[in-house]
Protein backbone atom coordinates (compact mmCIF):
# COMPACT_ATOMS: atom_id res chain seq x y z
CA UNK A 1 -6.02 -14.64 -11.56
CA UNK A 2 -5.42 -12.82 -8.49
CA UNK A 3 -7.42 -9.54 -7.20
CA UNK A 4 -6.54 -7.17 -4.86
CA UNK A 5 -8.70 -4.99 -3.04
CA UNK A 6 -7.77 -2.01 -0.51
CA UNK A 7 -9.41 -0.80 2.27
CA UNK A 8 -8.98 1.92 4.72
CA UNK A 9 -8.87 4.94 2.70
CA UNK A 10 -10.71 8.13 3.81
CA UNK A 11 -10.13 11.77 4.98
CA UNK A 12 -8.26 12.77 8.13
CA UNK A 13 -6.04 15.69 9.53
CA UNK A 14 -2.57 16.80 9.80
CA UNK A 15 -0.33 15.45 11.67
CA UNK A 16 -3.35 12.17 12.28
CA UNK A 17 -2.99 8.81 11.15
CA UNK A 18 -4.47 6.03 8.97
CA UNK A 19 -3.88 2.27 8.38
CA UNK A 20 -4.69 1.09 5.20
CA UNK A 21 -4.86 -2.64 4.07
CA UNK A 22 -5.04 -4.78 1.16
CA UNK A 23 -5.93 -8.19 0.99
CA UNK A 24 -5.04 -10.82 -2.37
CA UNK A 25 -7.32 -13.59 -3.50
CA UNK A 26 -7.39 -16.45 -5.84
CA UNK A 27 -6.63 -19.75 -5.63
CA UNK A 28 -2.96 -21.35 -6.25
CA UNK A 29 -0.67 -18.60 -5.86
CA UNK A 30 2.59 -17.30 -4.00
CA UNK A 31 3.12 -13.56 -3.63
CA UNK A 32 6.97 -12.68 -3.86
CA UNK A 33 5.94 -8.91 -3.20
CA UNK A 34 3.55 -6.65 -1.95
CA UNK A 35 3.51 -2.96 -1.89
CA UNK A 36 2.31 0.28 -1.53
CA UNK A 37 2.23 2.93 -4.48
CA UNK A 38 0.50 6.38 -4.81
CA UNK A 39 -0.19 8.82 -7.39
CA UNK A 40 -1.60 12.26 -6.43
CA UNK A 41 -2.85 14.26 -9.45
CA UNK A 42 -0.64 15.32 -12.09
CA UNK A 43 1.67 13.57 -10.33
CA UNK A 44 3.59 10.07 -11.72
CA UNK A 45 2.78 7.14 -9.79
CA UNK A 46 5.54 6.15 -7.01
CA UNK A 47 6.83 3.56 -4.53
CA UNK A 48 5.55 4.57 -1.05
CA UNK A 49 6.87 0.93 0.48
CA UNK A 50 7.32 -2.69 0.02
CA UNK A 51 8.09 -5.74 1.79
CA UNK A 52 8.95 -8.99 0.44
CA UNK A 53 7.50 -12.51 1.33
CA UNK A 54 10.38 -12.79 4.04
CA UNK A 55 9.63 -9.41 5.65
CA UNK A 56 12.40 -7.28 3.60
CA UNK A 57 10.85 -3.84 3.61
CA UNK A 58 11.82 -0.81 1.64
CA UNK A 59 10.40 2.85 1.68
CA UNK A 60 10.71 5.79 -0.23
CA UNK A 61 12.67 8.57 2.04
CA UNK A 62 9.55 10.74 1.64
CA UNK A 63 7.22 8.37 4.43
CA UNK A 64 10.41 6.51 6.07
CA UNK A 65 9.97 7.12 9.75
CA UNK A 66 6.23 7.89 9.71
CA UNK A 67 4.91 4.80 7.43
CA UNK A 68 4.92 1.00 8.46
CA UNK A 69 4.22 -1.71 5.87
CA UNK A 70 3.62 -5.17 7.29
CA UNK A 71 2.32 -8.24 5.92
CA UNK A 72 0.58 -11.57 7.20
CA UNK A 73 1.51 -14.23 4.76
CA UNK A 74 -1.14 -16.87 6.00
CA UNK A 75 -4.15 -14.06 4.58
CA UNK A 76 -2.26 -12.55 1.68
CA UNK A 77 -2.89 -9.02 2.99
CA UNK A 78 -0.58 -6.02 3.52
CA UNK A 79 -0.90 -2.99 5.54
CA UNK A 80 0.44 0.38 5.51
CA UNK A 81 -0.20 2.35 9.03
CA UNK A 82 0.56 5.91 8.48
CA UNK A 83 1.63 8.30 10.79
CA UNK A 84 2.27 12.64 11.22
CA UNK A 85 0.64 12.56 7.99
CA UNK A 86 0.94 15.49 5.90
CA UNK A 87 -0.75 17.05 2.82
CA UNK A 88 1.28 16.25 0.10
CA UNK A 89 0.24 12.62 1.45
CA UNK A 90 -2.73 13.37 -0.11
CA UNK A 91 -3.04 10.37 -3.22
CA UNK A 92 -4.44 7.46 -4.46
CA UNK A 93 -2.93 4.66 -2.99
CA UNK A 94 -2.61 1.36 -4.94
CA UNK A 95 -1.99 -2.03 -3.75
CA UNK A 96 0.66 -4.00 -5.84
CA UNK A 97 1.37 -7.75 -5.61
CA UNK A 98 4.14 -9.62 -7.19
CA UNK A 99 2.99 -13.23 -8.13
CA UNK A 100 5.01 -16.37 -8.63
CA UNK A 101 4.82 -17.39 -12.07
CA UNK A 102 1.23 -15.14 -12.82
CA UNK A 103 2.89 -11.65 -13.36
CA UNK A 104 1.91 -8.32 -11.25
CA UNK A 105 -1.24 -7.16 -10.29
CA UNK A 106 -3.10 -4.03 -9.44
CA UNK A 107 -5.62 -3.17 -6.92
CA UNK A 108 -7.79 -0.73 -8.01
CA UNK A 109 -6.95 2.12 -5.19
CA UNK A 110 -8.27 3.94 -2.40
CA UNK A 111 -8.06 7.84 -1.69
CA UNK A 112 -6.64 9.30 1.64
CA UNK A 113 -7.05 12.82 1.38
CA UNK A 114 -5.00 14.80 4.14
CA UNK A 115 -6.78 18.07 5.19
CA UNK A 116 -7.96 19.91 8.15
């Protein structure tokens, strides 16, 4: 079993910024994949950015150029620094980990709520 819990999560302004990170533990276990995902109410869950165990990152065109996801391999933890946030930023953001042989996993999310 692996858990994943997030941290950073909170209330800030336009245009301000926020690093959020997530950190995996258990015992005997590879992460392929980590990622970011949000869902804002009413609203489907989505990709917001993900980076592989080699440092292959993708984001969705919505936070490209004002998000960062990074990842230390030796602590199992990924962060997302975001930038010029704006107010449809405003989600639940969920941790995701692709595991070697154990399936995916969930953390169980954090709010950032963007609003002056």
């Amino acid at each position: 079993q692996v858990q994943l819990v997030e941290s950073g999560g909170g209330l800030v302004q336009p245009g301000g910024s926020q690093r959020l990170s997530c950190a995996a533990s258990g015992s005997g276990f590879t992460i392929n994949t980590m990622a970011w995902y949000r869902q804002a109410p009413g609203e489907q869950r989505e990709l917001v950015a993900s980076i592989t165990s080699l440092g292959i990152t993708n984001y969705a065109a919505s936070v490209k150029g004002r998000f960062t996801i990074s990842g230390d391999n030796a602590k199992n933890t990924v962060y997302l620094q975001m930038n010029s946030l704006k107010s449809e930023d405003t989600a639940v953001y969920l941790c995701y980990a692709a595991v070697a042989r154990k399936g995916v996993y969930w953390g169980r999310g954090t709010q950032v709520t963007v609003s002056s």
